[in-house]
N, C-alpha and C. Protein backbone atom coordinates (compact mmCIF):
# COMPACT_ATOMS: atom_id res chain seq x y z
N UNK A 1 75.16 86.43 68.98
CA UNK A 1 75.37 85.44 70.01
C UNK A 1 74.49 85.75 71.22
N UNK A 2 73.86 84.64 72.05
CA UNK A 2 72.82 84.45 72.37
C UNK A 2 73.67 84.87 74.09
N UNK A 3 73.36 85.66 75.13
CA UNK A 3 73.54 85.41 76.40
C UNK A 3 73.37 84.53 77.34
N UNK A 4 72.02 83.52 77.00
CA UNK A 4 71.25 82.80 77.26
C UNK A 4 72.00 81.55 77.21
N UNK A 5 72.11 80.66 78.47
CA UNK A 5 72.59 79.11 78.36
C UNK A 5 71.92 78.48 79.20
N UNK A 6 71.61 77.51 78.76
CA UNK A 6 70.70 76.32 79.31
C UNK A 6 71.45 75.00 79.38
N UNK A 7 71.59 74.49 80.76
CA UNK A 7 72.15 73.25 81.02
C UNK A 7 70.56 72.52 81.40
N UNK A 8 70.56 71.22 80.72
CA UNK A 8 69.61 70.60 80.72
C UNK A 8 70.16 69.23 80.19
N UNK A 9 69.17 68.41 80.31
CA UNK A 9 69.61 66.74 79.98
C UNK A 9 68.73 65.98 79.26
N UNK A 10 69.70 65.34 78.20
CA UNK A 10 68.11 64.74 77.15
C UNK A 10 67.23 63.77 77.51
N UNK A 11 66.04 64.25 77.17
CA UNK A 11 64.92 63.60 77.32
C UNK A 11 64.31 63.79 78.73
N UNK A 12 64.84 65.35 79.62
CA UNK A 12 63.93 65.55 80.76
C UNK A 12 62.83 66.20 80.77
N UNK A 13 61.62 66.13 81.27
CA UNK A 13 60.91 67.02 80.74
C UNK A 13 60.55 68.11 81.47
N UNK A 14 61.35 68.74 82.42
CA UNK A 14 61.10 69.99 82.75
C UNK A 14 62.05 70.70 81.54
N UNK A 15 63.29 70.25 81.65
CA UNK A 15 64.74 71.00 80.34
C UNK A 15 63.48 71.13 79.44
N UNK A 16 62.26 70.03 78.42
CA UNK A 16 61.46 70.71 77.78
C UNK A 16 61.00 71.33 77.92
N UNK A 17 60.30 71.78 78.89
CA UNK A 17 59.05 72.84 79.50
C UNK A 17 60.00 74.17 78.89
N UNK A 18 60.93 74.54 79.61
CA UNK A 18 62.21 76.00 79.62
C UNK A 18 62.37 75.89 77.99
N UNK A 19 62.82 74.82 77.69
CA UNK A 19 63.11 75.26 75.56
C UNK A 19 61.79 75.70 74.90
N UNK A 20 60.92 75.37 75.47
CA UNK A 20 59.63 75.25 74.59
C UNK A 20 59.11 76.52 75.33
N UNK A 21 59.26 77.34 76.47
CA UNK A 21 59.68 79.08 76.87
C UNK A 21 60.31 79.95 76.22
N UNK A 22 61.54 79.17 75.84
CA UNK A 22 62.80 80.04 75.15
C UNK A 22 61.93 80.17 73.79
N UNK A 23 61.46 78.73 72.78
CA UNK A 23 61.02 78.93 71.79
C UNK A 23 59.91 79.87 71.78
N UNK A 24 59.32 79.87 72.64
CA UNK A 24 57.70 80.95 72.35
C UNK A 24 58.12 82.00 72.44
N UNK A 25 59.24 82.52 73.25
CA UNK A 25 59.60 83.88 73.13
C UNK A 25 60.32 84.56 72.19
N UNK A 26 61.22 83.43 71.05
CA UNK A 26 62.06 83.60 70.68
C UNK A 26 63.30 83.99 70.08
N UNK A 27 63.40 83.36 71.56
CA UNK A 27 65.19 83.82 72.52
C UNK A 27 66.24 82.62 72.17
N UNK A 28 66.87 82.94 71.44
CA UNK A 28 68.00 82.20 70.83
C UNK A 28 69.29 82.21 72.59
N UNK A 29 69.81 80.66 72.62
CA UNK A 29 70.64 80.49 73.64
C UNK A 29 71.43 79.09 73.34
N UNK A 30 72.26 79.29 73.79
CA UNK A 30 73.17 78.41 74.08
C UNK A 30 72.92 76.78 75.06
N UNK A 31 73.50 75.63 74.31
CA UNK A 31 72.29 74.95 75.13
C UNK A 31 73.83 73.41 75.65
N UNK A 32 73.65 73.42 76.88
CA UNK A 32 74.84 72.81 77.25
C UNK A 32 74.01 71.36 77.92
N UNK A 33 74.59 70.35 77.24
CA UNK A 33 74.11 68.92 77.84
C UNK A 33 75.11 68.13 78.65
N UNK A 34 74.14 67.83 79.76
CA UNK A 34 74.69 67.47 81.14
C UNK A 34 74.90 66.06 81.32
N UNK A 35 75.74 65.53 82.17
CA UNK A 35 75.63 63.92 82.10
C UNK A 35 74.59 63.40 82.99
N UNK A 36 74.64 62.12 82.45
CA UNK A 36 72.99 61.71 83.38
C UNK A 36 72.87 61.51 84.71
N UNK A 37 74.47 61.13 85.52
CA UNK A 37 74.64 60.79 86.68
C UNK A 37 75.17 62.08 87.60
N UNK A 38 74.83 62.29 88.76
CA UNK A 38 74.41 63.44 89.53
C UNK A 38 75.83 63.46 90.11
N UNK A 39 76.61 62.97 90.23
CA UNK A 39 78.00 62.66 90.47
C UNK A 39 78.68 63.66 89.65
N UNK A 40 78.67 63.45 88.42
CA UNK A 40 79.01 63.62 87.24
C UNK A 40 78.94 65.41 87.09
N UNK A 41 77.60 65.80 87.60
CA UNK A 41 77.30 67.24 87.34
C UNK A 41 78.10 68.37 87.49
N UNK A 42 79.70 68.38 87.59
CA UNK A 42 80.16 68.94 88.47
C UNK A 42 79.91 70.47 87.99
N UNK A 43 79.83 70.42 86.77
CA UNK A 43 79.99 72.24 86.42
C UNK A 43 78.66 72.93 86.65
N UNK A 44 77.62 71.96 86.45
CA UNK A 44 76.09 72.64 86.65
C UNK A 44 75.97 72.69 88.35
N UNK A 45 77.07 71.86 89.27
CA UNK A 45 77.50 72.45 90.71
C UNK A 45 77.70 73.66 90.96
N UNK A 46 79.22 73.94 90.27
CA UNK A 46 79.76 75.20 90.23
C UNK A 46 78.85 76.38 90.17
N UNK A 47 78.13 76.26 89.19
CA UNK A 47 77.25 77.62 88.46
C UNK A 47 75.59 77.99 89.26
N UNK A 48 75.04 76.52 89.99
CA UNK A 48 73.78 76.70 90.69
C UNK A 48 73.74 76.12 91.81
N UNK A 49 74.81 75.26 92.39
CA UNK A 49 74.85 75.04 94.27
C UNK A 49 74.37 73.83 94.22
N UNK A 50 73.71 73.04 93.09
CA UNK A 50 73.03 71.82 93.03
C UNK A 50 72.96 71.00 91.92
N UNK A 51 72.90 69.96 91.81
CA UNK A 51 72.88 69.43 90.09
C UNK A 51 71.77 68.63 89.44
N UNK A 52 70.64 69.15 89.97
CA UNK A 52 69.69 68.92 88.91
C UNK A 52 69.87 69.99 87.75
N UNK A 53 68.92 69.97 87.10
CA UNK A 53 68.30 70.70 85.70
C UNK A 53 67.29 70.72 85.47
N UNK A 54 66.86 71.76 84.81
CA UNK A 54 67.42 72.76 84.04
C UNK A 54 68.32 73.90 84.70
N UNK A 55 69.38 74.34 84.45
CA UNK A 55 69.31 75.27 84.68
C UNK A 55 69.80 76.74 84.17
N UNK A 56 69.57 77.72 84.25
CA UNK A 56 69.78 78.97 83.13
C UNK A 56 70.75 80.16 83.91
N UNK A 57 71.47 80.43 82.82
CA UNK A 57 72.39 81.64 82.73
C UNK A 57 71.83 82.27 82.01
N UNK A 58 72.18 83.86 82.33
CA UNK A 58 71.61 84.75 81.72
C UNK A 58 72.94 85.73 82.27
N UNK A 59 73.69 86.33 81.61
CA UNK A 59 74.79 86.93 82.00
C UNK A 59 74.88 88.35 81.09
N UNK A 60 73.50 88.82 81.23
CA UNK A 60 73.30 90.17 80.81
C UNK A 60 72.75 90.81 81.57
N UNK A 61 71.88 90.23 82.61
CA UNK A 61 71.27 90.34 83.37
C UNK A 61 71.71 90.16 85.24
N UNK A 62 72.95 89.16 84.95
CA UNK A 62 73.44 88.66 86.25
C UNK A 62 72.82 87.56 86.97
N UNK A 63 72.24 86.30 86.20
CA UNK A 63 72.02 85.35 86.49
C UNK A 63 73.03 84.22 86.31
N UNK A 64 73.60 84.02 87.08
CA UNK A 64 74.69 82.85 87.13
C UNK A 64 74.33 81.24 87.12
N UNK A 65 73.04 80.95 87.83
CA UNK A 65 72.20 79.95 87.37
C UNK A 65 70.86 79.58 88.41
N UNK A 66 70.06 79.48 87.53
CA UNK A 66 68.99 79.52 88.36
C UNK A 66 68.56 78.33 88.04
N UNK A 67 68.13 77.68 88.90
CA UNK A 67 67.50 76.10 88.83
C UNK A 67 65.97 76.77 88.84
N UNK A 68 65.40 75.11 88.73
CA UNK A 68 63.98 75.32 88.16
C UNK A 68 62.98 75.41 87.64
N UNK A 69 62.32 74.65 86.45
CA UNK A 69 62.02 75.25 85.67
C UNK A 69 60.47 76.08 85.36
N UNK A 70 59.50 75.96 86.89
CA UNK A 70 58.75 77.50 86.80
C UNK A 70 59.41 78.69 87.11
N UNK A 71 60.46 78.19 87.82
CA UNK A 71 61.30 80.08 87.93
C UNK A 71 61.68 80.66 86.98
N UNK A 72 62.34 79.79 86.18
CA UNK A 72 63.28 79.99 84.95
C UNK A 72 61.77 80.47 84.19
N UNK A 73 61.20 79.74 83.81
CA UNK A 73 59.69 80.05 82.82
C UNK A 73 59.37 81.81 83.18
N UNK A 74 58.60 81.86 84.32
CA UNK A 74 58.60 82.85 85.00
C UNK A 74 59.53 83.95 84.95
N UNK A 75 60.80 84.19 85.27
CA UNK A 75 61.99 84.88 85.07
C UNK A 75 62.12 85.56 83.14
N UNK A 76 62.10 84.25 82.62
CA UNK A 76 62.01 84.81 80.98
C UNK A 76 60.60 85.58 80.89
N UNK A 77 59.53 85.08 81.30
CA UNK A 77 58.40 85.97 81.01
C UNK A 77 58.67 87.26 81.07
N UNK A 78 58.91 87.70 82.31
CA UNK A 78 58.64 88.82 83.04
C UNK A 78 60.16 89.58 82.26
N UNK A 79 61.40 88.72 82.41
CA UNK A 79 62.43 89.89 81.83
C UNK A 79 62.54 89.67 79.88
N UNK A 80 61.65 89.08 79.11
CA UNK A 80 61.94 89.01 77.82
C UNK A 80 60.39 89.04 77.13
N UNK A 81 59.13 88.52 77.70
CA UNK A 81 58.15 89.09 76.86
C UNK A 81 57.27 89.89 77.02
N UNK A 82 56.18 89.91 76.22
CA UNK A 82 55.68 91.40 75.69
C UNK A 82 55.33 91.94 76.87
């Protein structure tokens, strides 16, 4: 089981940019889909202060959620590849 969760929303294309990260590295995660209306976001509130997406948990590490998705890109580089 994967540490890794990704709240993202279909058909955005940063949420692609971060899967298509996860895939090149590949880092198996958990992948949680968000509703489309910003109202709506309440748990991707809770976990990152804001409700866009993408955003990533990493709870091996102590990431509770990081919005973003050059940080997030960036962040996996540096803590998962070569």
């Amino acid at each position: 089981m994967s540490n890794l969760e990704l709240y993202e929303l279909k058909g955005c294309p940063f949420c692609a940019k971060v899967k298509s990260k996860l895939d090149e590295l590949g880092l198996e995660y958990e992948s949680h889909y968000v509703p489309r209306g910003h109202s709506e976001r309440t748990e991707v509130k809770e976990i990152s202060g804001q409700t866009g997406v993408p955003v990533l948990v990493d709870a091996e590490h102590g990431i509770e959620g990081m919005p973003e998705s050059d940080d997030i890109n960036e962040y996996l580089e540096k803590t998962y590849g070569a």
